[in-house]
PDB file of N, CA and C in Angstrom:
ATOM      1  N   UNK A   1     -13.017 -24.778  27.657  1.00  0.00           N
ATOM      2  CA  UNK A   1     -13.009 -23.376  27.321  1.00  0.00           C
ATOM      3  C   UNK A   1     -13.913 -23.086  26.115  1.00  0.00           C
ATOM      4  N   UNK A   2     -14.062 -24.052  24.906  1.00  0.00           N
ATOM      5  CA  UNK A   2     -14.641 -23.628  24.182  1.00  0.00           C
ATOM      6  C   UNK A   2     -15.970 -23.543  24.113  1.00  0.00           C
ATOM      7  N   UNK A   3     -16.204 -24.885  25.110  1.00  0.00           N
ATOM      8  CA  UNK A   3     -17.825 -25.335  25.564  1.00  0.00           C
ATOM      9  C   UNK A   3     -18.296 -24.193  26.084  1.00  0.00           C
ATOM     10  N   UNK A   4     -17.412 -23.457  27.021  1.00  0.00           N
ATOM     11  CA  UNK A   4     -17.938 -21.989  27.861  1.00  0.00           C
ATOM     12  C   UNK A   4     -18.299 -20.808  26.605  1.00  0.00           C
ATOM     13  N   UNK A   5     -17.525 -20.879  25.526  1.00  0.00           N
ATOM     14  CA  UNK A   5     -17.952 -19.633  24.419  1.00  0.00           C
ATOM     15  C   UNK A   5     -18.763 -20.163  23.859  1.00  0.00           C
ATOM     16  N   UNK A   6     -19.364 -21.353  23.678  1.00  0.00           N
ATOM     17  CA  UNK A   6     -20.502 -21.756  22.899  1.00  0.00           C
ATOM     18  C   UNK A   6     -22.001 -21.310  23.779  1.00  0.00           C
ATOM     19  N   UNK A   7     -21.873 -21.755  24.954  1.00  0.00           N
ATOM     20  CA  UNK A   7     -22.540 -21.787  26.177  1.00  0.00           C
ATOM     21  C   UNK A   7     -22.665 -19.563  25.883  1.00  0.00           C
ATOM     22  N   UNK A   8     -21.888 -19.095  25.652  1.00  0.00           N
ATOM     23  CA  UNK A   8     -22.193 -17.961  26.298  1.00  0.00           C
ATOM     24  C   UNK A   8     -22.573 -17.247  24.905  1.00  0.00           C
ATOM     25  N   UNK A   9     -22.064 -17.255  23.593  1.00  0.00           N
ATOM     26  CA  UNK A   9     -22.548 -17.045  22.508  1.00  0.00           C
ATOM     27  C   UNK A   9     -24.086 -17.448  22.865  1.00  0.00           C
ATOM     28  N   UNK A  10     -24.512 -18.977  22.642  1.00  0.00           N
ATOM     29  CA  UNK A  10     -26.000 -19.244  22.330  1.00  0.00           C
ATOM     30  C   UNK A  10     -26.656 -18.728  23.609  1.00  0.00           C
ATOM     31  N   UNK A  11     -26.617 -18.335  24.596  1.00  0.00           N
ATOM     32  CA  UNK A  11     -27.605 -17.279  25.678  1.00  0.00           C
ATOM     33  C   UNK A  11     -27.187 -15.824  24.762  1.00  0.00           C
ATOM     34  N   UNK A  12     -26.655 -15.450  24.697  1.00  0.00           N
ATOM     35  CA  UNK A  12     -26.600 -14.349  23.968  1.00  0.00           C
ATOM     36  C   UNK A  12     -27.560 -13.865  22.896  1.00  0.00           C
ATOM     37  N   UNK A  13     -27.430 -14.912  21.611  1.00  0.00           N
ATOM     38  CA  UNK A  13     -28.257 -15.133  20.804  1.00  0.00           C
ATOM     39  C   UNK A  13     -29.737 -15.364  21.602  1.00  0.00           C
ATOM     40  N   UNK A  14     -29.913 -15.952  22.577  1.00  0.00           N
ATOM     41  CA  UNK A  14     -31.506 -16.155  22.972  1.00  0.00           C
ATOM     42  C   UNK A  14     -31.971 -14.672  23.441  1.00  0.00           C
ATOM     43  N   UNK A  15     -30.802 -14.397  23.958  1.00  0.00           N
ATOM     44  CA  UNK A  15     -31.189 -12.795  24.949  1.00  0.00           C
ATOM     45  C   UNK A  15     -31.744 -11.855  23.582  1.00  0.00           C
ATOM     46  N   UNK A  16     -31.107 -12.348  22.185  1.00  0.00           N
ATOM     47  CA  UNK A  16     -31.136 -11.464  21.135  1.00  0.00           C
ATOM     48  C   UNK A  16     -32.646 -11.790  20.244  1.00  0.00           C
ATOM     49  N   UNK A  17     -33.363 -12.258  20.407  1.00  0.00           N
ATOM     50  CA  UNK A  17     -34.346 -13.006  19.954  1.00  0.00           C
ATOM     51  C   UNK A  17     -35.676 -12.256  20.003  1.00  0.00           C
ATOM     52  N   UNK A  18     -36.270 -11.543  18.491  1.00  0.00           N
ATOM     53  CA  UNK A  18     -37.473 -11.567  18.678  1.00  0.00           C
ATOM     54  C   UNK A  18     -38.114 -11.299  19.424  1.00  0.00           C
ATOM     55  N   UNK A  19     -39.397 -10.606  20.111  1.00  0.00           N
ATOM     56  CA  UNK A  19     -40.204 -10.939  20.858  1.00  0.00           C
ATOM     57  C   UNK A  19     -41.486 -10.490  20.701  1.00  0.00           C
ATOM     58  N   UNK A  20     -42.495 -11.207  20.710  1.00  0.00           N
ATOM     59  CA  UNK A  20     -44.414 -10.793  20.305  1.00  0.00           C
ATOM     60  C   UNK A  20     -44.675  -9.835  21.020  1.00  0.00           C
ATOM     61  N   UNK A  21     -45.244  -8.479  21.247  1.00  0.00           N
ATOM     62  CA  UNK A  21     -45.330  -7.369  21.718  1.00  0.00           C
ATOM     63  C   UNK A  21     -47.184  -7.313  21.692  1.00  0.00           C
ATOM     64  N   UNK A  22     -48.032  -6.992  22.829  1.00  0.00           N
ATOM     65  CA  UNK A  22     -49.288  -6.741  22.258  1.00  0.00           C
ATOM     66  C   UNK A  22     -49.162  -5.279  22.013  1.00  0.00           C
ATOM     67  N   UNK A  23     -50.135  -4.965  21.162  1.00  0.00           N
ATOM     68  CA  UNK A  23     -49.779  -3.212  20.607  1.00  0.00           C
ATOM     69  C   UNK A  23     -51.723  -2.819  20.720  1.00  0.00           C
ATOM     70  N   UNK A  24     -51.903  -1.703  20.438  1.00  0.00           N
ATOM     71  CA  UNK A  24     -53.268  -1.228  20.131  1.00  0.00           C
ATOM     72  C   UNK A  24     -52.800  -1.451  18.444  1.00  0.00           C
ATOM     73  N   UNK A  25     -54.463  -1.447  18.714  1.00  0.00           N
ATOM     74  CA  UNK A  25     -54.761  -1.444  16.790  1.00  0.00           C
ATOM     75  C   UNK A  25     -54.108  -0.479  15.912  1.00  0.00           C
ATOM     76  N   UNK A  26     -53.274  -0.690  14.572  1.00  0.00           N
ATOM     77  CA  UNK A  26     -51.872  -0.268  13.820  1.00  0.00           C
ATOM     78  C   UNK A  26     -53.736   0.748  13.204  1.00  0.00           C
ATOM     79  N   UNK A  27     -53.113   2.155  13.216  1.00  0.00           N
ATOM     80  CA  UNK A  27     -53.816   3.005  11.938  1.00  0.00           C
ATOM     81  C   UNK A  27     -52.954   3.908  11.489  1.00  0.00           C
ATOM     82  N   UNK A  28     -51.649   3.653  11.872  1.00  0.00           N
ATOM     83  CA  UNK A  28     -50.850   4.474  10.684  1.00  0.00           C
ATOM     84  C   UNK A  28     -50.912   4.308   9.539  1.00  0.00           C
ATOM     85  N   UNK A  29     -49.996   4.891   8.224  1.00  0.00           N
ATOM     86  CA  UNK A  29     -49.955   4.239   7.090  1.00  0.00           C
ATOM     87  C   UNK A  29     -48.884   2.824   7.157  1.00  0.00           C
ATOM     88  N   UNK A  30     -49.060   1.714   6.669  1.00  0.00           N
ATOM     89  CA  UNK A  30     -48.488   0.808   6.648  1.00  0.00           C
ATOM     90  C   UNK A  30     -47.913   0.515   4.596  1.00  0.00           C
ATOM     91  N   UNK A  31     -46.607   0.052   4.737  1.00  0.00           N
ATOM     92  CA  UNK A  31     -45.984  -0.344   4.020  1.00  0.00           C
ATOM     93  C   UNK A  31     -46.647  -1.364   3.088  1.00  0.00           C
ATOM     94  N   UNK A  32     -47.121  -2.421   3.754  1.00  0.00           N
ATOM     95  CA  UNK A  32     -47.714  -3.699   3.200  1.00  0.00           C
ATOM     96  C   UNK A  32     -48.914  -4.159   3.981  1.00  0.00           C
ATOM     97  N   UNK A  33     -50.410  -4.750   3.458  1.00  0.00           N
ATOM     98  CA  UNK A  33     -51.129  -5.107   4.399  1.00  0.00           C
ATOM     99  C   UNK A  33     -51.949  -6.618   3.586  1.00  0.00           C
ATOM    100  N   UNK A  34     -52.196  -7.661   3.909  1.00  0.00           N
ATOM    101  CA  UNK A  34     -52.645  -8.697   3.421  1.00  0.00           C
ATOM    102  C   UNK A  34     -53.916  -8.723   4.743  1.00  0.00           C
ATOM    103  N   UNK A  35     -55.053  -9.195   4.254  1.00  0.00           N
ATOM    104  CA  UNK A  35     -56.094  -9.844   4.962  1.00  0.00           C
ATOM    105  C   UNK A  35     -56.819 -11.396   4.768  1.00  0.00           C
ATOM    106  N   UNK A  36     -57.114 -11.906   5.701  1.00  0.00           N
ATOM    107  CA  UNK A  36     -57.741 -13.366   5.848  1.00  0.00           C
ATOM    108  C   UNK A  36     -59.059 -13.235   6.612  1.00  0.00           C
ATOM    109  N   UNK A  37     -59.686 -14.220   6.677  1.00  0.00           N
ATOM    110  CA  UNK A  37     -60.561 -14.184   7.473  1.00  0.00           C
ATOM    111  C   UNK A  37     -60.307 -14.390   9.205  1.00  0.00           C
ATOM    112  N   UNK A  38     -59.206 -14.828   9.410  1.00  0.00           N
ATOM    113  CA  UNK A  38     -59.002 -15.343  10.678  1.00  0.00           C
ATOM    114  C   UNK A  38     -57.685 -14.004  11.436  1.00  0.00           C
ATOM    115  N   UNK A  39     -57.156 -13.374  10.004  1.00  0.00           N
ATOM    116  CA  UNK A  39     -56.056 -12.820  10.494  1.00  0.00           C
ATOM    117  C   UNK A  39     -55.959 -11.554   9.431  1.00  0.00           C
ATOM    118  N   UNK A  40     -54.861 -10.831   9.530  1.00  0.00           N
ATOM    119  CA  UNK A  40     -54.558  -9.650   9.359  1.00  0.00           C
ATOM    120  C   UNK A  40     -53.195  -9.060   9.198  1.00  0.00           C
ATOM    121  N   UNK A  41     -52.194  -9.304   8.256  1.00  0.00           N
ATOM    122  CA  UNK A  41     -50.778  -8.901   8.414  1.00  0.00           C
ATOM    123  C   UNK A  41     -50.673  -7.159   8.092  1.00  0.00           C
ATOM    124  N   UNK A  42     -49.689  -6.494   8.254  1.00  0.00           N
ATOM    125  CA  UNK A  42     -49.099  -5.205   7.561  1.00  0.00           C
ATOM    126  C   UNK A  42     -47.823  -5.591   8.406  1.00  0.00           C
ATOM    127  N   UNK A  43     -47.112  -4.982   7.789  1.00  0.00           N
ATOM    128  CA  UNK A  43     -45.408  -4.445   7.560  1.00  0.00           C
ATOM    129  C   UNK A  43     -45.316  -3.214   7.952  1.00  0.00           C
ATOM    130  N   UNK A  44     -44.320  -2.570   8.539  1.00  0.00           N
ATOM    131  CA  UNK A  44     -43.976  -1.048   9.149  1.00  0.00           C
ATOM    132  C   UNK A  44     -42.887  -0.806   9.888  1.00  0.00           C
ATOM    133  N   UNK A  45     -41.988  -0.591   9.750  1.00  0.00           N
ATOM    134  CA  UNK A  45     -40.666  -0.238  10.779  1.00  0.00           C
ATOM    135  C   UNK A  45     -40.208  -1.499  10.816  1.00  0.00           C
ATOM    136  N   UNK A  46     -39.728  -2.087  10.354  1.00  0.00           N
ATOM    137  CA  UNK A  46     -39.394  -3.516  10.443  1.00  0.00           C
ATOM    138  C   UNK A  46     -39.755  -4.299  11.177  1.00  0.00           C
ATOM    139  N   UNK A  47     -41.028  -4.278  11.288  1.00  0.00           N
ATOM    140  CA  UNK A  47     -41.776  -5.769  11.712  1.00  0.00           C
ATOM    141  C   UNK A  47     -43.221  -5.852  10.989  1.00  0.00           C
ATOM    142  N   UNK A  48     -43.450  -7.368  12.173  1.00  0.00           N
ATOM    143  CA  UNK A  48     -44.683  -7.574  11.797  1.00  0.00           C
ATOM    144  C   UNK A  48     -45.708  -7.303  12.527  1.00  0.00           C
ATOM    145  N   UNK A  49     -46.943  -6.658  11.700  1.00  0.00           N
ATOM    146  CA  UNK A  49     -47.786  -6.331  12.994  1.00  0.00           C
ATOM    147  C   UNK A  49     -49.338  -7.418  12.180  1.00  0.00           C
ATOM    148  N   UNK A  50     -49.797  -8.063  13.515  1.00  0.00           N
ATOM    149  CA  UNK A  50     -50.369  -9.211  13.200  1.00  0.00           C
ATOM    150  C   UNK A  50     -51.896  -8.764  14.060  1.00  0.00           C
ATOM    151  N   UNK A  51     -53.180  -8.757  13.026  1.00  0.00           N
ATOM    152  CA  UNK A  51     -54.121  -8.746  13.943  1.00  0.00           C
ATOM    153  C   UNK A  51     -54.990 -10.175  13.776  1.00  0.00           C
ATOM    154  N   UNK A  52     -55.812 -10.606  15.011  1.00  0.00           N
ATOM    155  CA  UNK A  52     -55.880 -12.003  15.029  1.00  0.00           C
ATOM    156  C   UNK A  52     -57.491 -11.926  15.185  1.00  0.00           C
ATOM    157  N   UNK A  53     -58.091 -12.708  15.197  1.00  0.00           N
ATOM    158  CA  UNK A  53     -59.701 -12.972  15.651  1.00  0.00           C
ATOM    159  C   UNK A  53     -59.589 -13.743  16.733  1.00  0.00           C
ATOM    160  N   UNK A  54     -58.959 -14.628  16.570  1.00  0.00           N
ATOM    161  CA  UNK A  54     -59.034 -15.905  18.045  1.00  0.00           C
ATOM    162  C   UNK A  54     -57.398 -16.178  18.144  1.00  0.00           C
ATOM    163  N   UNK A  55     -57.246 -17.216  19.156  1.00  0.00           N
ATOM    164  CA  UNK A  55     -56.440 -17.351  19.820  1.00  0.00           C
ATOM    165  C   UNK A  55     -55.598 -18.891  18.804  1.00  0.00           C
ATOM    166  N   UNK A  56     -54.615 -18.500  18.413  1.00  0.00           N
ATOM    167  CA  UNK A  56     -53.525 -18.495  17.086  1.00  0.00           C
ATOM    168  C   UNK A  56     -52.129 -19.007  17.647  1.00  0.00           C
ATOM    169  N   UNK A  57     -51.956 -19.905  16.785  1.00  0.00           N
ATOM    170  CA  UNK A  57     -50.402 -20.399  17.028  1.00  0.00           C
ATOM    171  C   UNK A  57     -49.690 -19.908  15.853  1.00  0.00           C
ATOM    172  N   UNK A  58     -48.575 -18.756  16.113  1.00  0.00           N
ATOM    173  CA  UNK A  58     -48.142 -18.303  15.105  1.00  0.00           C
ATOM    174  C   UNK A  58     -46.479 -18.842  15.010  1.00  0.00           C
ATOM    175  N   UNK A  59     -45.493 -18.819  13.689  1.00  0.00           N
ATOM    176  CA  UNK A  59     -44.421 -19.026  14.098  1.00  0.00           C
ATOM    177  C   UNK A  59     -43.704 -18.009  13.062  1.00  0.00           C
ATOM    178  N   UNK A  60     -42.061 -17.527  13.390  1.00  0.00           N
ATOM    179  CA  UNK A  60     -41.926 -16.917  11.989  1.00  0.00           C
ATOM    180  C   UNK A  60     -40.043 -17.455  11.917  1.00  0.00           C
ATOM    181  N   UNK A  61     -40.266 -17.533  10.611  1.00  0.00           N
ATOM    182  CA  UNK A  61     -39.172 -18.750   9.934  1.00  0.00           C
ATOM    183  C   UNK A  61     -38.236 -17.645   9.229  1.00  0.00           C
ATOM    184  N   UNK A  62     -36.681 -17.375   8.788  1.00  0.00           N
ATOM    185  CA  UNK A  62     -36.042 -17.124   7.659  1.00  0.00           C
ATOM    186  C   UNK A  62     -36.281 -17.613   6.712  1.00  0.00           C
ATOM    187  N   UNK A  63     -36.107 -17.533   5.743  1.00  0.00           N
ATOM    188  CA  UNK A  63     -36.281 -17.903   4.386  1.00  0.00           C
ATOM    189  C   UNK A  63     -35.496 -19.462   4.537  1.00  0.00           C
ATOM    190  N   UNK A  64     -34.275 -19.459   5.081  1.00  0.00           N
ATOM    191  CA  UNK A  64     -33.260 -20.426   5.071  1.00  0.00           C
ATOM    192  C   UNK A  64     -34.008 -21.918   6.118  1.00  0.00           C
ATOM    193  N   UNK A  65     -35.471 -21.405   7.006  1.00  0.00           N
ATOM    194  CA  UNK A  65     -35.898 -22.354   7.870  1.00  0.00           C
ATOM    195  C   UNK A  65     -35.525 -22.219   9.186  1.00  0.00           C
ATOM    196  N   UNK A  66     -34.998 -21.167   9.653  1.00  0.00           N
ATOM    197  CA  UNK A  66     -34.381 -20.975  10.631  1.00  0.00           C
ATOM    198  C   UNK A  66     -35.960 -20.723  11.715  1.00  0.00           C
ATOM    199  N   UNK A  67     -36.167 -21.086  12.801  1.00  0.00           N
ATOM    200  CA  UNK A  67     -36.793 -20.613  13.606  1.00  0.00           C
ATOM    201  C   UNK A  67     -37.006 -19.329  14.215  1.00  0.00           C
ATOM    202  N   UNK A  68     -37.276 -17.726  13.683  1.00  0.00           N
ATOM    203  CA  UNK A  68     -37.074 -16.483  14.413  1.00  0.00           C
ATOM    204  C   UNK A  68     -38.020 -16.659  15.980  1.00  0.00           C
ATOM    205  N   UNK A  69     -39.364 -16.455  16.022  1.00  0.00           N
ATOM    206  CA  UNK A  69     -39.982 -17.225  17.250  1.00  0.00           C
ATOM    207  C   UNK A  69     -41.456 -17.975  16.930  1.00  0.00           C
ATOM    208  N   UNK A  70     -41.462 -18.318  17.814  1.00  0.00           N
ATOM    209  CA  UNK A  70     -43.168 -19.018  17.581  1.00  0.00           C
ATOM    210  C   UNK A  70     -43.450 -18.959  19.222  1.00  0.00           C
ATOM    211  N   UNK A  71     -45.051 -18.532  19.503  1.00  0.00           N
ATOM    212  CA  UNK A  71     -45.882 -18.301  19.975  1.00  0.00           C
ATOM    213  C   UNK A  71     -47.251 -18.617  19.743  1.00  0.00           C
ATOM    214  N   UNK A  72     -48.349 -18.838  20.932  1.00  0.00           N
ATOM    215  CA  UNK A  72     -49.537 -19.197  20.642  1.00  0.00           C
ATOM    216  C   UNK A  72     -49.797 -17.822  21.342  1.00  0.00           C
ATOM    217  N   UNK A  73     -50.331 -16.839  20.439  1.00  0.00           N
ATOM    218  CA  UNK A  73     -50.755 -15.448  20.427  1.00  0.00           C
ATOM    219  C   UNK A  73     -52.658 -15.987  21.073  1.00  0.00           C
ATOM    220  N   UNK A  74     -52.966 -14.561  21.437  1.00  0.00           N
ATOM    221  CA  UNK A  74     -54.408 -14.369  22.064  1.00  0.00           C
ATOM    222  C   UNK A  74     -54.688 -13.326  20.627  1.00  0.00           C
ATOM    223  N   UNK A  75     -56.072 -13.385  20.631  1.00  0.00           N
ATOM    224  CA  UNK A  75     -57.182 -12.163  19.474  1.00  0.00           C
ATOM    225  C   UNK A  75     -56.126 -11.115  20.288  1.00  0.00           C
ATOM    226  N   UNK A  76     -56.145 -10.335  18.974  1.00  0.00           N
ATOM    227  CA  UNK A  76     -55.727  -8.719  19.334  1.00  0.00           C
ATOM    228  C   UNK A  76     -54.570  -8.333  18.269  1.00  0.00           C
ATOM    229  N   UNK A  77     -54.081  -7.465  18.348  1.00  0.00           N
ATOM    230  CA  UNK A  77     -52.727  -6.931  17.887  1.00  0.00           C
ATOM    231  C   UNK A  77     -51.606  -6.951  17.842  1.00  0.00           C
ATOM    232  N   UNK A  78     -50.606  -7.444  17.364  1.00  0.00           N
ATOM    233  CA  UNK A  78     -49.405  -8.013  18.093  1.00  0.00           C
ATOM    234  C   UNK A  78     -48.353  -7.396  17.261  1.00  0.00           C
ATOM    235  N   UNK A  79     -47.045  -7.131  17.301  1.00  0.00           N
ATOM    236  CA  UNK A  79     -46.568  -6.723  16.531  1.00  0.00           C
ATOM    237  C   UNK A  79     -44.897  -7.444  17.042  1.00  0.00           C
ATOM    238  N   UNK A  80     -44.282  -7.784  16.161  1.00  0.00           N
ATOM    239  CA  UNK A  80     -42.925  -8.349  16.268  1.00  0.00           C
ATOM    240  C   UNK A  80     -41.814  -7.807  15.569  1.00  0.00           C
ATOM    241  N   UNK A  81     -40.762  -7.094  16.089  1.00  0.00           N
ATOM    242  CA  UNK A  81     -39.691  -6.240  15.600  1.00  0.00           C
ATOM    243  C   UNK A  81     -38.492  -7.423  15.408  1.00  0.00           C
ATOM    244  N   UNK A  82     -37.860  -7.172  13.982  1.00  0.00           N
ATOM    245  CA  UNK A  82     -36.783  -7.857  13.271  1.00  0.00           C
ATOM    246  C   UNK A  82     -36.272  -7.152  13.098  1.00  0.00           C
ATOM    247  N   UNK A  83     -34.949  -7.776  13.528  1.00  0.00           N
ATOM    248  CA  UNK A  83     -33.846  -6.506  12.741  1.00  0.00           C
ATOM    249  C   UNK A  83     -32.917  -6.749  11.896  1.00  0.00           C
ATOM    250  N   UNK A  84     -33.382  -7.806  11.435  1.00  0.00           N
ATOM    251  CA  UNK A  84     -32.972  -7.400   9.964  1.00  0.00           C
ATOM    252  C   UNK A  84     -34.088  -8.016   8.807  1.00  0.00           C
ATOM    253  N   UNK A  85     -33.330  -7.061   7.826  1.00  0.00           N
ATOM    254  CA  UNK A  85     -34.427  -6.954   6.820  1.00  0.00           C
ATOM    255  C   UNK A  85     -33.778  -8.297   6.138  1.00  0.00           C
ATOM    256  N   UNK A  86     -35.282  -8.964   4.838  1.00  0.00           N
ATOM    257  CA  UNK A  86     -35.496  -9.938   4.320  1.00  0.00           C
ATOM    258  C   UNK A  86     -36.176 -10.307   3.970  1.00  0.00           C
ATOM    259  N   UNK A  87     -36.622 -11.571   3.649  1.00  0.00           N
ATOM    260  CA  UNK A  87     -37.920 -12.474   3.225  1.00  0.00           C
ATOM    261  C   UNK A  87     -37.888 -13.542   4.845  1.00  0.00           C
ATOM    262  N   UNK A  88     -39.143 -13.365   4.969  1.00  0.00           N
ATOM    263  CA  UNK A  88     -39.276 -14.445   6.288  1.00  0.00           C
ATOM    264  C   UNK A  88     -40.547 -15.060   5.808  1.00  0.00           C
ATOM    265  N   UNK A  89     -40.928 -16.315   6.390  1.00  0.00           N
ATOM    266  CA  UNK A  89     -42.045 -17.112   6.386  1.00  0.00           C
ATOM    267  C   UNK A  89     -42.823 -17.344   7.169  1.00  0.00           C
ATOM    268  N   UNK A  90     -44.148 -16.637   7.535  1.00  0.00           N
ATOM    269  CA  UNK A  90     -44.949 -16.596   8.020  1.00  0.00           C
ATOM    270  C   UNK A  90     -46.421 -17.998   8.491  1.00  0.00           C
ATOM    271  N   UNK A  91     -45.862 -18.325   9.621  1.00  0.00           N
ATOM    272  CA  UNK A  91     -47.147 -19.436   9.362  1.00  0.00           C
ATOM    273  C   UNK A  91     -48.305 -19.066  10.912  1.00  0.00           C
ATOM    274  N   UNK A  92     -49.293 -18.782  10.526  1.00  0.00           N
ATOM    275  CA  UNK A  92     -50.250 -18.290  11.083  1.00  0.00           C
ATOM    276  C   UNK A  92     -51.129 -19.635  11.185  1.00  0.00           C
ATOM    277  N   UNK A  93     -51.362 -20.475  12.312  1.00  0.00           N
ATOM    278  CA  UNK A  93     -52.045 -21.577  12.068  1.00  0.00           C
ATOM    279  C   UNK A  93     -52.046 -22.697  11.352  1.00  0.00           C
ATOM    280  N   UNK A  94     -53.098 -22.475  10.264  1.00  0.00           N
ATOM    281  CA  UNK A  94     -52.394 -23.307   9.233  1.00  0.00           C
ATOM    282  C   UNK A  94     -52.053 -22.629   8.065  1.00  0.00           C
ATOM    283  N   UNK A  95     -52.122 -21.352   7.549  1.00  0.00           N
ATOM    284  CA  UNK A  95     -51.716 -20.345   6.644  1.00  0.00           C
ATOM    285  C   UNK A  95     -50.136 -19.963   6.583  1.00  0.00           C
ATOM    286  N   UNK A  96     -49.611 -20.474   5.549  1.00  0.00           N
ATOM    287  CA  UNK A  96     -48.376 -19.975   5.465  1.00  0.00           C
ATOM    288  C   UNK A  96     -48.270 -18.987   4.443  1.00  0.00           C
ATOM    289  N   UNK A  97     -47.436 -18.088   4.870  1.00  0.00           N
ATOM    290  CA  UNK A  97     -46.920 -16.729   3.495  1.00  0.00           C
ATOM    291  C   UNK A  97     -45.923 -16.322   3.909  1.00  0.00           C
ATOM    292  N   UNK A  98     -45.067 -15.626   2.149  1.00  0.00           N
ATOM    293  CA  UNK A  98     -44.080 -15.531   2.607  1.00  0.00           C
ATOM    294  C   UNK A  98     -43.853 -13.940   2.726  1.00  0.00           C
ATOM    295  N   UNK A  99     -43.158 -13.234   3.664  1.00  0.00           N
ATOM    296  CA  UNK A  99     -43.271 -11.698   3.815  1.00  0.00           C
ATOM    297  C   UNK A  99     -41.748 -11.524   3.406  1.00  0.00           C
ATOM    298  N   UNK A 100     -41.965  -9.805   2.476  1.00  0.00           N
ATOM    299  CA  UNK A 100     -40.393  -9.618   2.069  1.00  0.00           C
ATOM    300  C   UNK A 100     -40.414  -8.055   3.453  1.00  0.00           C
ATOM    301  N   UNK A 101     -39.397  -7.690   4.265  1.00  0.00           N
ATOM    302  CA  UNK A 101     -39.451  -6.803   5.056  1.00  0.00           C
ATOM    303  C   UNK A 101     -38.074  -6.062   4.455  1.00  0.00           C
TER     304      UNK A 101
END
C-alpha cells in the first residue's frame, strides 16, 4: 500500500515538472537580463527566458541541488515557467549562474 502512494505521489511530481517552452523573441520589459556571448538570460513572470546562439545543453538546479529540468535546447528562445519563487542555478553548457526569481 505504501509502495502504491509513493508510486503515485512521484508520477505526480513528474506530471508537475517544469517544462522548456520555445517562445518568439522576449521584447517586453524584463525584470532581470544578463548577456554572454553564446547566450542570453532575463527573468519575467516567473521564469526563465533563455536566448541561445547554437544548440545548448541547459540544466536548472534549486539552490539545495535539486534537479528542476535539464534539456539539450536548439538556437532560439526558450522560456521555462517555475512556480515557485527563489534562487535557482543555472548551468548553460559550461556557464553556471546563480538566478534569484
Amino acid at each position: 500500500m505504501i509502495a502504491l502512494t509513493v508510486l503515485a505521489l512521484a508520477s505526480a511530481l513528474a506530471d508537475a515538472a517544469p517544462v522548456w517552452e520555445k517562445v518568439a523573441p522576449v521584447t517586453t520589459e524584463i525584470t532581470d537580463a544578463t548577456a554572454t556571448d553564446a547566450y542570453e538570460v532575463k527573468l519575467a513572470d516567473n521564469a526563465i527566458i533563455l536566448t541561445l546562439t547554437n544548440r545548448t545543453s541547459v540544466k536548472v538546479f534549486t539552490i539545495l541541488g535539486q534537479l528542476v529540468a535539464e534539456k539539450q535546447l536548439e538556437a532560439g528562445t526558450w522560456r521555462l515557467p517555475l512556480q515557485a519563487r527563489g534562487i535557482y542555478i543555472l548551468k548553460v553548457g559550461t556557464s553556471t549562474r546563480r538566478i534569484t526569481i
